[in-house]
PDB file of N, CA and C in Angstrom:
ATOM      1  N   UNK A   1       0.837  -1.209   0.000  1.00  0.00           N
ATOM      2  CA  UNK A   1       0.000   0.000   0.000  1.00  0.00           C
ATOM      3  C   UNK A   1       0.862   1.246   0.000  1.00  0.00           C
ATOM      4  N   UNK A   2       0.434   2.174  -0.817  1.00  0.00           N
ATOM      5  CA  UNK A   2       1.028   3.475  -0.992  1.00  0.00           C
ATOM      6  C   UNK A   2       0.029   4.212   0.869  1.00  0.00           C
ATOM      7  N   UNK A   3       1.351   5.445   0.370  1.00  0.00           N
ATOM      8  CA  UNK A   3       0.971   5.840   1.577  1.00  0.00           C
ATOM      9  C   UNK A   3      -0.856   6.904   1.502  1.00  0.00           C
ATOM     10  N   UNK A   4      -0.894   7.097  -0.014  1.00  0.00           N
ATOM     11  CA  UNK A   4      -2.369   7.927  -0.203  1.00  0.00           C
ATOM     12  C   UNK A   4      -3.202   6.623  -0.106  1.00  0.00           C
ATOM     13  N   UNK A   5      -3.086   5.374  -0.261  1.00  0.00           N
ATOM     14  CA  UNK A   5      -4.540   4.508   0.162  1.00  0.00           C
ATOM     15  C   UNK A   5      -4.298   4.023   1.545  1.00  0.00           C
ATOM     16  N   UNK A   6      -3.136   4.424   2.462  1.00  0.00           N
ATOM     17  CA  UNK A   6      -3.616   4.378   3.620  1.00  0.00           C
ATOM     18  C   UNK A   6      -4.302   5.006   4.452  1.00  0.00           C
ATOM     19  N   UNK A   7      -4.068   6.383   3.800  1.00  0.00           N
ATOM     20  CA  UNK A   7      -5.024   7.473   4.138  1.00  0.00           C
ATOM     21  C   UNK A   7      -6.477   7.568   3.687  1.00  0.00           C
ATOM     22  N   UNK A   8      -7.132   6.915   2.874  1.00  0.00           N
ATOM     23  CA  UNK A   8      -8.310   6.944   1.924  1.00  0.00           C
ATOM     24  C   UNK A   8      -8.820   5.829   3.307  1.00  0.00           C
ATOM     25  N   UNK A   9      -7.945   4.629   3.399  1.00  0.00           N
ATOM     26  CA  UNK A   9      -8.791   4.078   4.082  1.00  0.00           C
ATOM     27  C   UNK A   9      -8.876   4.293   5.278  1.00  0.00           C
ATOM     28  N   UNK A  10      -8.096   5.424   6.065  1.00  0.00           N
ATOM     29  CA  UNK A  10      -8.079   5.748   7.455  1.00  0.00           C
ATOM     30  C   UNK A  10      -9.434   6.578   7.111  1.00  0.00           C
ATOM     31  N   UNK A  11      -9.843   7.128   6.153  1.00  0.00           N
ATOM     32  CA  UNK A  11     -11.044   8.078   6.237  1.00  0.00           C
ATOM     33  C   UNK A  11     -12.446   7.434   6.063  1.00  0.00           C
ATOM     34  N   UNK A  12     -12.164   6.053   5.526  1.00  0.00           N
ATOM     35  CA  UNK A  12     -13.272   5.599   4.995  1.00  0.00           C
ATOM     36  C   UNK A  12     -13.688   4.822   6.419  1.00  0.00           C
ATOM     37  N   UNK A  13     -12.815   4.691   6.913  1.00  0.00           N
ATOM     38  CA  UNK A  13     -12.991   3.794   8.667  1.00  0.00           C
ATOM     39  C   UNK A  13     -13.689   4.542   9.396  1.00  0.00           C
ATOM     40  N   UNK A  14     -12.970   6.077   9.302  1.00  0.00           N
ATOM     41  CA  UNK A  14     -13.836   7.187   9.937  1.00  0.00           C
ATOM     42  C   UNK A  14     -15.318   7.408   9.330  1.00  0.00           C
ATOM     43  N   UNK A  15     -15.618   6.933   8.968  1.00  0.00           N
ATOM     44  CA  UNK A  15     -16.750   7.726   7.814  1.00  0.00           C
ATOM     45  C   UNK A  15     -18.056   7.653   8.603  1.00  0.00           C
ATOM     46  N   UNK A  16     -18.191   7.065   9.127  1.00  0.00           N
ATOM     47  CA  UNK A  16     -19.374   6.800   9.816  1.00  0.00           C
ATOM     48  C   UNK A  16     -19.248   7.555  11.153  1.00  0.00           C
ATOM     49  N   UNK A  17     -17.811   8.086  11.876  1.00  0.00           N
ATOM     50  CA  UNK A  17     -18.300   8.491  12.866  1.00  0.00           C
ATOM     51  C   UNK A  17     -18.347  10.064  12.505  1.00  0.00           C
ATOM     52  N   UNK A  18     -17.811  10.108  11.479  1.00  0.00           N
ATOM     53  CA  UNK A  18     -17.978  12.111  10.289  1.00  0.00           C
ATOM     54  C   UNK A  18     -19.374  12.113   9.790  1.00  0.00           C
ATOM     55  N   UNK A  19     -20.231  10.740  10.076  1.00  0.00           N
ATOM     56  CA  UNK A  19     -21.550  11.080   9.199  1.00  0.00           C
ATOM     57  C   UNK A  19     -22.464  11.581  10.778  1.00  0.00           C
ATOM     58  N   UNK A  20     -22.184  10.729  11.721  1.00  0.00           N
ATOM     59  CA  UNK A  20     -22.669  10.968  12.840  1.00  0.00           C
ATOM     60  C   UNK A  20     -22.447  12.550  13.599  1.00  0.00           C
ATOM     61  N   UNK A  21     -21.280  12.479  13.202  1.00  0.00           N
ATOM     62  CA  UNK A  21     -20.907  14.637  13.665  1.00  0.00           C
ATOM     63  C   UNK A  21     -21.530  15.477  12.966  1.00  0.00           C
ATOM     64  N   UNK A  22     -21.295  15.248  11.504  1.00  0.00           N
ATOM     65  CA  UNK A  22     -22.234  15.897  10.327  1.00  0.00           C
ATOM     66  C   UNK A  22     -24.130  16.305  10.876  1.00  0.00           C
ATOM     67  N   UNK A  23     -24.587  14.775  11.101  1.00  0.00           N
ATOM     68  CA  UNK A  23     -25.707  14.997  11.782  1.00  0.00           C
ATOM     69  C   UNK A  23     -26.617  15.542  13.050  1.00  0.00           C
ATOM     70  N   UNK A  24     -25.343  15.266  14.286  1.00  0.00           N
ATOM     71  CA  UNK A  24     -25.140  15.783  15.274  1.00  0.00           C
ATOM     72  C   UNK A  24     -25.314  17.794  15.399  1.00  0.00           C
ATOM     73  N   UNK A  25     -24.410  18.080  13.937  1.00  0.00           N
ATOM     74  CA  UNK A  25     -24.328  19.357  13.930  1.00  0.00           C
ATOM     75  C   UNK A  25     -25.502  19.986  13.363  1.00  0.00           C
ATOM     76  N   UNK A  26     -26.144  19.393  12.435  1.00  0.00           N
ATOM     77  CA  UNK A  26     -27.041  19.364  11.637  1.00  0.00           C
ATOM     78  C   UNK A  26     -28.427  20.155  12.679  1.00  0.00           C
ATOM     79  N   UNK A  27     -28.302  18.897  13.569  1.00  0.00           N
ATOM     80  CA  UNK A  27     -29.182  19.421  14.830  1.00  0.00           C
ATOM     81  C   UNK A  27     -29.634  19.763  15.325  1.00  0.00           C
ATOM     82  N   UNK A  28     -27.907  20.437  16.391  1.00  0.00           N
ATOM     83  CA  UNK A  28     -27.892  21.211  16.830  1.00  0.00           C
ATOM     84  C   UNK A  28     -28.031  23.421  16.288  1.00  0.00           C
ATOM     85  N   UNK A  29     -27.960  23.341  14.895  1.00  0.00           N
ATOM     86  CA  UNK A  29     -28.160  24.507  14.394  1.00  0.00           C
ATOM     87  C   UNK A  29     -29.536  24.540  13.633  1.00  0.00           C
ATOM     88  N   UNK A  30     -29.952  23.412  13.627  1.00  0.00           N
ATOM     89  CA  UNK A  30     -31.967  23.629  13.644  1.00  0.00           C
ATOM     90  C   UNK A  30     -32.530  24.003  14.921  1.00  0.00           C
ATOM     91  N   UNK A  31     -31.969  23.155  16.126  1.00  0.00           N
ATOM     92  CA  UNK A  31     -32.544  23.325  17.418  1.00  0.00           C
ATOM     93  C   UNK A  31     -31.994  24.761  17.525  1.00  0.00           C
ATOM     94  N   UNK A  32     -31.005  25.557  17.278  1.00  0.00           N
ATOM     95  CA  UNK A  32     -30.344  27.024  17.733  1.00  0.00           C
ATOM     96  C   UNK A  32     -31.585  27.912  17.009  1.00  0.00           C
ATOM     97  N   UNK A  33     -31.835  27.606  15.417  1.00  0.00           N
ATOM     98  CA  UNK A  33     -32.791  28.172  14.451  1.00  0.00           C
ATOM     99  C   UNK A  33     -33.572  28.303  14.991  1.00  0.00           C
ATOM    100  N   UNK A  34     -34.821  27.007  15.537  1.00  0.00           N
ATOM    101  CA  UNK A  34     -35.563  27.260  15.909  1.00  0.00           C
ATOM    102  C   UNK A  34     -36.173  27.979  17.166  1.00  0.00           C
ATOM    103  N   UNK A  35     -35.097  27.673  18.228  1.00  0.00           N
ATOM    104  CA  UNK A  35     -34.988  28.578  19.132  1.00  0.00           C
ATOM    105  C   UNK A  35     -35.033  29.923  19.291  1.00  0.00           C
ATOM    106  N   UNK A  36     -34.482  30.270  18.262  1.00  0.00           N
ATOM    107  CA  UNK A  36     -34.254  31.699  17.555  1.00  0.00           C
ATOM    108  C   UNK A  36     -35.476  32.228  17.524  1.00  0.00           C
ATOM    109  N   UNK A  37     -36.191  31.125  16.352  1.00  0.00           N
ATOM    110  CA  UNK A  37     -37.578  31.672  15.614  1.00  0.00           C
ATOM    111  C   UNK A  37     -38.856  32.039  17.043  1.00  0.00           C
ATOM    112  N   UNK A  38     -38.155  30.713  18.059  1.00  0.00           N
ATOM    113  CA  UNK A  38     -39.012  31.054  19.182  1.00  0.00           C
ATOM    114  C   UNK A  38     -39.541  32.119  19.591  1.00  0.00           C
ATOM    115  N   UNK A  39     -38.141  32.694  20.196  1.00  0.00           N
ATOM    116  CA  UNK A  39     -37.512  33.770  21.243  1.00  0.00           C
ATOM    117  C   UNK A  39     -38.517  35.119  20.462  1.00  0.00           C
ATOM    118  N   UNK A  40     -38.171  34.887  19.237  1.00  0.00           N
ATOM    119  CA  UNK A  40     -38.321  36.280  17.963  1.00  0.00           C
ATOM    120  C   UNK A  40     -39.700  36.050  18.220  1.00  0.00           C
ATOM    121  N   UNK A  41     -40.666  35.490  17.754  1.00  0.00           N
ATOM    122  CA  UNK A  41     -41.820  35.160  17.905  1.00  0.00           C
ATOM    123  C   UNK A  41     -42.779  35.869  19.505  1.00  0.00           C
ATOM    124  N   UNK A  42     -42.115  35.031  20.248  1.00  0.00           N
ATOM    125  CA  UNK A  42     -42.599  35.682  21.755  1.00  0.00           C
ATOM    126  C   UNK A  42     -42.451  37.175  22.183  1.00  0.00           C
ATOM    127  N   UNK A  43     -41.299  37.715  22.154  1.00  0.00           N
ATOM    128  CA  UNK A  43     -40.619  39.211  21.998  1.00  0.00           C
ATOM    129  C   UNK A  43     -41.378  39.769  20.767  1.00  0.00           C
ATOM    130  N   UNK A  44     -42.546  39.428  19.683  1.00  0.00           N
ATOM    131  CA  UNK A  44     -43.313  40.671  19.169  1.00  0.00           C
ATOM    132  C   UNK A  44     -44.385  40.449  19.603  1.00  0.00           C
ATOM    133  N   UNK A  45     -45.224  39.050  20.057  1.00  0.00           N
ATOM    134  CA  UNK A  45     -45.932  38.828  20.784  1.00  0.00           C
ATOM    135  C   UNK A  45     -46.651  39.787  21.734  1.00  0.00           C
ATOM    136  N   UNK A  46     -45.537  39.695  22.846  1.00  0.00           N
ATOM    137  CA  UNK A  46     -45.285  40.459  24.184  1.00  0.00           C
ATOM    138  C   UNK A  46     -45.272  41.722  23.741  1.00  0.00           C
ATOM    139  N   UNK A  47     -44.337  42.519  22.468  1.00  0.00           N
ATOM    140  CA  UNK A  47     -44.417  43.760  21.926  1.00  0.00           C
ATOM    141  C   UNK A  47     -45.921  44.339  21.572  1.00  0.00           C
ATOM    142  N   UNK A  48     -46.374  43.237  20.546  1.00  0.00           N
ATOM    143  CA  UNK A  48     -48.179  43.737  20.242  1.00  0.00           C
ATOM    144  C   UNK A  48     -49.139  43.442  21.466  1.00  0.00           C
ATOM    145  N   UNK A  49     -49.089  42.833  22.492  1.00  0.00           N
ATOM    146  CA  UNK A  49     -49.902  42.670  23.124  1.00  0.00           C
ATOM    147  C   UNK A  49     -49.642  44.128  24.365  1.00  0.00           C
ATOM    148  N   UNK A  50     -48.647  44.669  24.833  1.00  0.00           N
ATOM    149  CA  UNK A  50     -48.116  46.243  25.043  1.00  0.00           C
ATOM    150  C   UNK A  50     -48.761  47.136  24.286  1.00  0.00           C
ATOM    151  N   UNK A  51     -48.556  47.212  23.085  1.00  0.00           N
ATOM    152  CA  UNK A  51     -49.388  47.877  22.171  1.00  0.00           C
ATOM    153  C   UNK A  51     -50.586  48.242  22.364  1.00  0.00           C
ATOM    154  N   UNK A  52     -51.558  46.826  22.786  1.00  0.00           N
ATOM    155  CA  UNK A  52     -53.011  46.591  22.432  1.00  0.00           C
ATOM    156  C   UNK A  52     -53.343  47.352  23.591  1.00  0.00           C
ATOM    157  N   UNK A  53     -52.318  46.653  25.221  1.00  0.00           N
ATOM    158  CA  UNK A  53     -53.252  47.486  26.366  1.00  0.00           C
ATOM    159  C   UNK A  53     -52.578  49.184  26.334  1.00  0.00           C
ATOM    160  N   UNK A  54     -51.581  49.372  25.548  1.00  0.00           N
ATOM    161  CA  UNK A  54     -51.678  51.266  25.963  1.00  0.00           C
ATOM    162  C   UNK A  54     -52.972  51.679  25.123  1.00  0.00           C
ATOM    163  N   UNK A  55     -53.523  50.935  24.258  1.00  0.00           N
ATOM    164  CA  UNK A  55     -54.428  51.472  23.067  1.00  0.00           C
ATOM    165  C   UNK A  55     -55.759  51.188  24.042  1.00  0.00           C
ATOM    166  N   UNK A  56     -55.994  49.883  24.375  1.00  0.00           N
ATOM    167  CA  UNK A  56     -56.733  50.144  25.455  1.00  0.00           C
ATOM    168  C   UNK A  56     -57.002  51.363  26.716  1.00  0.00           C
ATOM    169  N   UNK A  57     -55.936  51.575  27.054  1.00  0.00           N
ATOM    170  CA  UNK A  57     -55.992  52.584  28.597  1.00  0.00           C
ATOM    171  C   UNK A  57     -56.162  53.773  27.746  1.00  0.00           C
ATOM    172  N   UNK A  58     -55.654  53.947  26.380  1.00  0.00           N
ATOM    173  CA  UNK A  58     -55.873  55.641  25.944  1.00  0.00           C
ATOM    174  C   UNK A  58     -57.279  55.800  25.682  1.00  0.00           C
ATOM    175  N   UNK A  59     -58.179  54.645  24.816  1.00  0.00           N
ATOM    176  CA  UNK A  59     -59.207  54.442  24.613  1.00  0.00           C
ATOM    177  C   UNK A  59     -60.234  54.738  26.070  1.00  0.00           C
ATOM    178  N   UNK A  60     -60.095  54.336  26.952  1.00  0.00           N
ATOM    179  CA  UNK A  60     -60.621  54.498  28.301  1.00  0.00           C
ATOM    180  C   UNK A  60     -60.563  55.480  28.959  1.00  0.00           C
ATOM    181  N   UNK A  61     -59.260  56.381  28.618  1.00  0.00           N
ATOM    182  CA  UNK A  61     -59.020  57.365  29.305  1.00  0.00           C
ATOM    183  C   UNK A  61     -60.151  58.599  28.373  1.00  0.00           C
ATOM    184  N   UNK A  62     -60.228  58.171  27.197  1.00  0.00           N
ATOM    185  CA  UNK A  62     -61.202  59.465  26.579  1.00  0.00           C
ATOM    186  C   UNK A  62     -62.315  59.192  26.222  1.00  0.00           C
ATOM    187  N   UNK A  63     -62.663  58.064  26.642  1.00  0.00           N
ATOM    188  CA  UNK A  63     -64.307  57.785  27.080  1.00  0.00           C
ATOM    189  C   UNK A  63     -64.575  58.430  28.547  1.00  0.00           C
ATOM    190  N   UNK A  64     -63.375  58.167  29.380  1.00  0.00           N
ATOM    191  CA  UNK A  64     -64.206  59.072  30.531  1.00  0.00           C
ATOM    192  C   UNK A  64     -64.308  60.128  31.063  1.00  0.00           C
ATOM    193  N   UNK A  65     -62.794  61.237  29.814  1.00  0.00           N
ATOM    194  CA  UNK A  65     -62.698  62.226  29.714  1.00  0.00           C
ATOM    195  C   UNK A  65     -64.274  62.777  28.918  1.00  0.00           C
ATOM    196  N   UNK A  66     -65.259  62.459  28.221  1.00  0.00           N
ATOM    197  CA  UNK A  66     -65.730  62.055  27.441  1.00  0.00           C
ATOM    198  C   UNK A  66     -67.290  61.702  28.771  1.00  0.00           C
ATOM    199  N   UNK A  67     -67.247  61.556  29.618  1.00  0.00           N
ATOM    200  CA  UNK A  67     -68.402  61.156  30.703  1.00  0.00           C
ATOM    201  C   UNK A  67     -68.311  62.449  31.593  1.00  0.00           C
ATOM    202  N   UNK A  68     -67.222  62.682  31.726  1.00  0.00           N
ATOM    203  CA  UNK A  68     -67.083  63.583  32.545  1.00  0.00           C
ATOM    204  C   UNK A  68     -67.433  65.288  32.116  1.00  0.00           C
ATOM    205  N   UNK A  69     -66.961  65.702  30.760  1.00  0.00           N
ATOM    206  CA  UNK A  69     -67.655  66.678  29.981  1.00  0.00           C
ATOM    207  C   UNK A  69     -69.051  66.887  29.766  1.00  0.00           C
ATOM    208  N   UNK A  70     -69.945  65.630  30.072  1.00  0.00           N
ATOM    209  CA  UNK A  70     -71.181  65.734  29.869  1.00  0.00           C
ATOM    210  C   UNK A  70     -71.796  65.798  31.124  1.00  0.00           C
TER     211      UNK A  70
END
């Protein structure tokens, strides 16, 4: 054996535990993604639902500004 097919087959021995890291990583940067998409998701959530009650309390505040004039 030359010394390049000892190396071909040192990789091909490995190959299965490079398919397993490959996948491993694969993963772990869907699980990071989706996490992501989570986080992002909840944080405008929480943003529009802030929104809704100041729109609420302004709404309230000039209905009874609005009771009180009459």
């Amino acid at each position: 054996f030359s010394w390049d097919c000892y190396i071909l087959f040192q990789v091909l021995d490995n190959f299965p535990v490079l398919l397993y890291i490959l996948a491993a990583k694969t993963l772990l940067l869907c699980l990071a993604f989706a996490g992501t998409k989570i986080y992002q998701s909840k944080k405008a959530e929480a943003a529009l639902k802030r929104q809704q009650e100041l729109k609420r309390k302004a709404e309230s505040n000039l209905t009874e500004e609005c009771k009180k004039d009459d």
